[in-house]
Protein backbone atom coordinates (compact mmCIF):
# COMPACT_ATOMS: atom_id res chain seq x y z
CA UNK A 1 107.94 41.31 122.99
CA UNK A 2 106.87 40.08 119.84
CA UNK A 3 103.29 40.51 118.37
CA UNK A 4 101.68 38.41 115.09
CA UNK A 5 99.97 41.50 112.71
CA UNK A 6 98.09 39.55 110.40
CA UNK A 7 96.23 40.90 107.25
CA UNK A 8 92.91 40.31 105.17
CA UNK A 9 92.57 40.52 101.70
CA UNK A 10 89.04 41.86 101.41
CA UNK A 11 86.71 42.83 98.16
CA UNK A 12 85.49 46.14 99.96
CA UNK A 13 87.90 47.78 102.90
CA UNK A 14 85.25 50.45 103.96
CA UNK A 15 82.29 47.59 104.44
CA UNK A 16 84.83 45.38 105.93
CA UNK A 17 85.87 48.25 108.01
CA UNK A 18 82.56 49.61 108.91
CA UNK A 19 81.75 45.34 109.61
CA UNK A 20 84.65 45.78 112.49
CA UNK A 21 83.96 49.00 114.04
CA UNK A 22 80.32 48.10 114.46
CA UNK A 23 81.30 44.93 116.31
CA UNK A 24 83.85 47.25 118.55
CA UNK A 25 87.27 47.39 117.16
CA UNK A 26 88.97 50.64 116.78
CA UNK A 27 90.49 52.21 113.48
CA UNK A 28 94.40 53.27 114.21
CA UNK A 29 94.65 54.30 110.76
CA UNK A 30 93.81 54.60 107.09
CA UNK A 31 95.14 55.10 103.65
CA UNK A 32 93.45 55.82 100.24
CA UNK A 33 94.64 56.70 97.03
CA UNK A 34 92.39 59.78 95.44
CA UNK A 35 90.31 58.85 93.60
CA UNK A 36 90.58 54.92 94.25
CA UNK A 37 89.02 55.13 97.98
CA UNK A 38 90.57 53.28 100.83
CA UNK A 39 93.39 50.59 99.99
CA UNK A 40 94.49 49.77 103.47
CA UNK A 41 93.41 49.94 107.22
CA UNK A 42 94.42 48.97 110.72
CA UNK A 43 92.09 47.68 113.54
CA UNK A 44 92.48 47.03 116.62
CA UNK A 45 90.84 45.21 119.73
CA UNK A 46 92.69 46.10 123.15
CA UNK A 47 96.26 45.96 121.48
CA UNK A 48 95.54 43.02 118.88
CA UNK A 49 95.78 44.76 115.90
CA UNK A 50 95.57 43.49 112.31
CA UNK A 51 95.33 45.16 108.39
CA UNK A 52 92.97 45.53 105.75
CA UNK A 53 94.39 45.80 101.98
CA UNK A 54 92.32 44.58 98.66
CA UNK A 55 91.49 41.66 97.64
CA UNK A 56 93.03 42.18 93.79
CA UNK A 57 91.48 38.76 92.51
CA UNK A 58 88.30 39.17 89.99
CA UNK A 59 86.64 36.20 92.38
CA UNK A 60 86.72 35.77 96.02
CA UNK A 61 87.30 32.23 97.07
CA UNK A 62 84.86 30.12 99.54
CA UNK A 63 87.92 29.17 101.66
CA UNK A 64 89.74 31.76 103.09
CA UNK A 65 93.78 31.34 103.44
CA UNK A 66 93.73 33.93 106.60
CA UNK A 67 92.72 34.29 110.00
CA UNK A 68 92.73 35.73 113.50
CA UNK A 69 93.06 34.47 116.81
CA UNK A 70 92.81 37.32 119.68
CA UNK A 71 93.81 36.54 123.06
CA UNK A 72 91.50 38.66 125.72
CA UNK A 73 90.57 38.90 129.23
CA UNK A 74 87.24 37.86 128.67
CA UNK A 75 85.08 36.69 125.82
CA UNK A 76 81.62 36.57 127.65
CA UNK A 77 80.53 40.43 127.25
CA UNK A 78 81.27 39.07 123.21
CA UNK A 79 79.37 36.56 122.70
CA UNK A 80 76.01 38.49 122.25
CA UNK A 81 77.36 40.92 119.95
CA UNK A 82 78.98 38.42 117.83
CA UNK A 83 75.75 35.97 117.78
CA UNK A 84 73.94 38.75 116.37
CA UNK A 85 76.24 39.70 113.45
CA UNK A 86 78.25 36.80 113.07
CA UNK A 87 77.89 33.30 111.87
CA UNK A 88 79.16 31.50 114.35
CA UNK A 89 81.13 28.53 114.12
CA UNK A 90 81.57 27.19 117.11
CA UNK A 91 81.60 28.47 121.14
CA UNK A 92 83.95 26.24 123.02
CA UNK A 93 84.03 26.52 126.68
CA UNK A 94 87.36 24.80 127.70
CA UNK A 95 89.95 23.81 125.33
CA UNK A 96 92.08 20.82 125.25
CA UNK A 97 95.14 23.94 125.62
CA UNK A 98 92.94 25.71 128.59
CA UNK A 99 91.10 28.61 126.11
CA UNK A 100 87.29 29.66 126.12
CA UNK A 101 87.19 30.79 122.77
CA UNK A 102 84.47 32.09 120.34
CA UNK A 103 84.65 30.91 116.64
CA UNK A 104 82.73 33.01 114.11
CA UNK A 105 83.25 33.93 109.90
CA UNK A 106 83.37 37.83 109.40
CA UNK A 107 81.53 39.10 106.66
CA UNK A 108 83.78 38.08 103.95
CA UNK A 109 83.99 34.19 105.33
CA UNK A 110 87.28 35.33 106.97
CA UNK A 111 87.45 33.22 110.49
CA UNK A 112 88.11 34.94 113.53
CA UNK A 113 88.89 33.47 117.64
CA UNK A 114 88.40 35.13 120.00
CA UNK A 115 90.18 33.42 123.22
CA UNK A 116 90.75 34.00 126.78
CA UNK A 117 92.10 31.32 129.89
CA UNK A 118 89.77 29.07 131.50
């Protein structure tokens, strides 16, 4: 079976990281040069996993080039915990393709689904 891994290019990989754990995900690993703190992580939210590595640019850009969409059984027992540190873009109950999703920018303007089956 084959699984998307997608990646972020972020100004700060221990906020960002610290952003995610706090809204549930789990860290599966780490790397950091010494001396030049953390240059990559993994996360992951019941087998959807995706990276951290640094943003290298001097300016990060109002429109983001990445994003994620996770698939999960459920997204009600999210929505709360999103809505409260999260901008939300948009909570769609039925899809024209048969998803309940929940649309919301990360910290870094980054946007992130998540989706289950109506």
């Amino acid at each position: 079976m084959a699984t998307c891994l997608s990646f972020l290019r972020v100004p700060d990989i221990e906020k960002t990281l610290n952003w995610y754990l706090n809204l549930g995900f789990k860290c599966m690993g780490t790397h950091a040069e010494p001396g030049c703190g953390l240059d990559w992580a993994l996360l992951d939210w019941d087998g959807a996993r995706f990276m951290l590595y640094p943003d290298q640019r001097e300016h990060v850009e109002t429109t983001k080039d990445a994003g994620l969409y996770i698939t999960v059984d459920s997204i009600d027992s999210l929505i709360e915990p999103v809505k409260n540190q999260a901008e939300i873009i948009e909570i769609n109950p039925e899809t024209d393709y048969g998803m309940k999703e929940i649309v919301f920018k990360d910290l870094n303007g980054f946007q992130v689904t998540f989706g289950c089956d109506v």
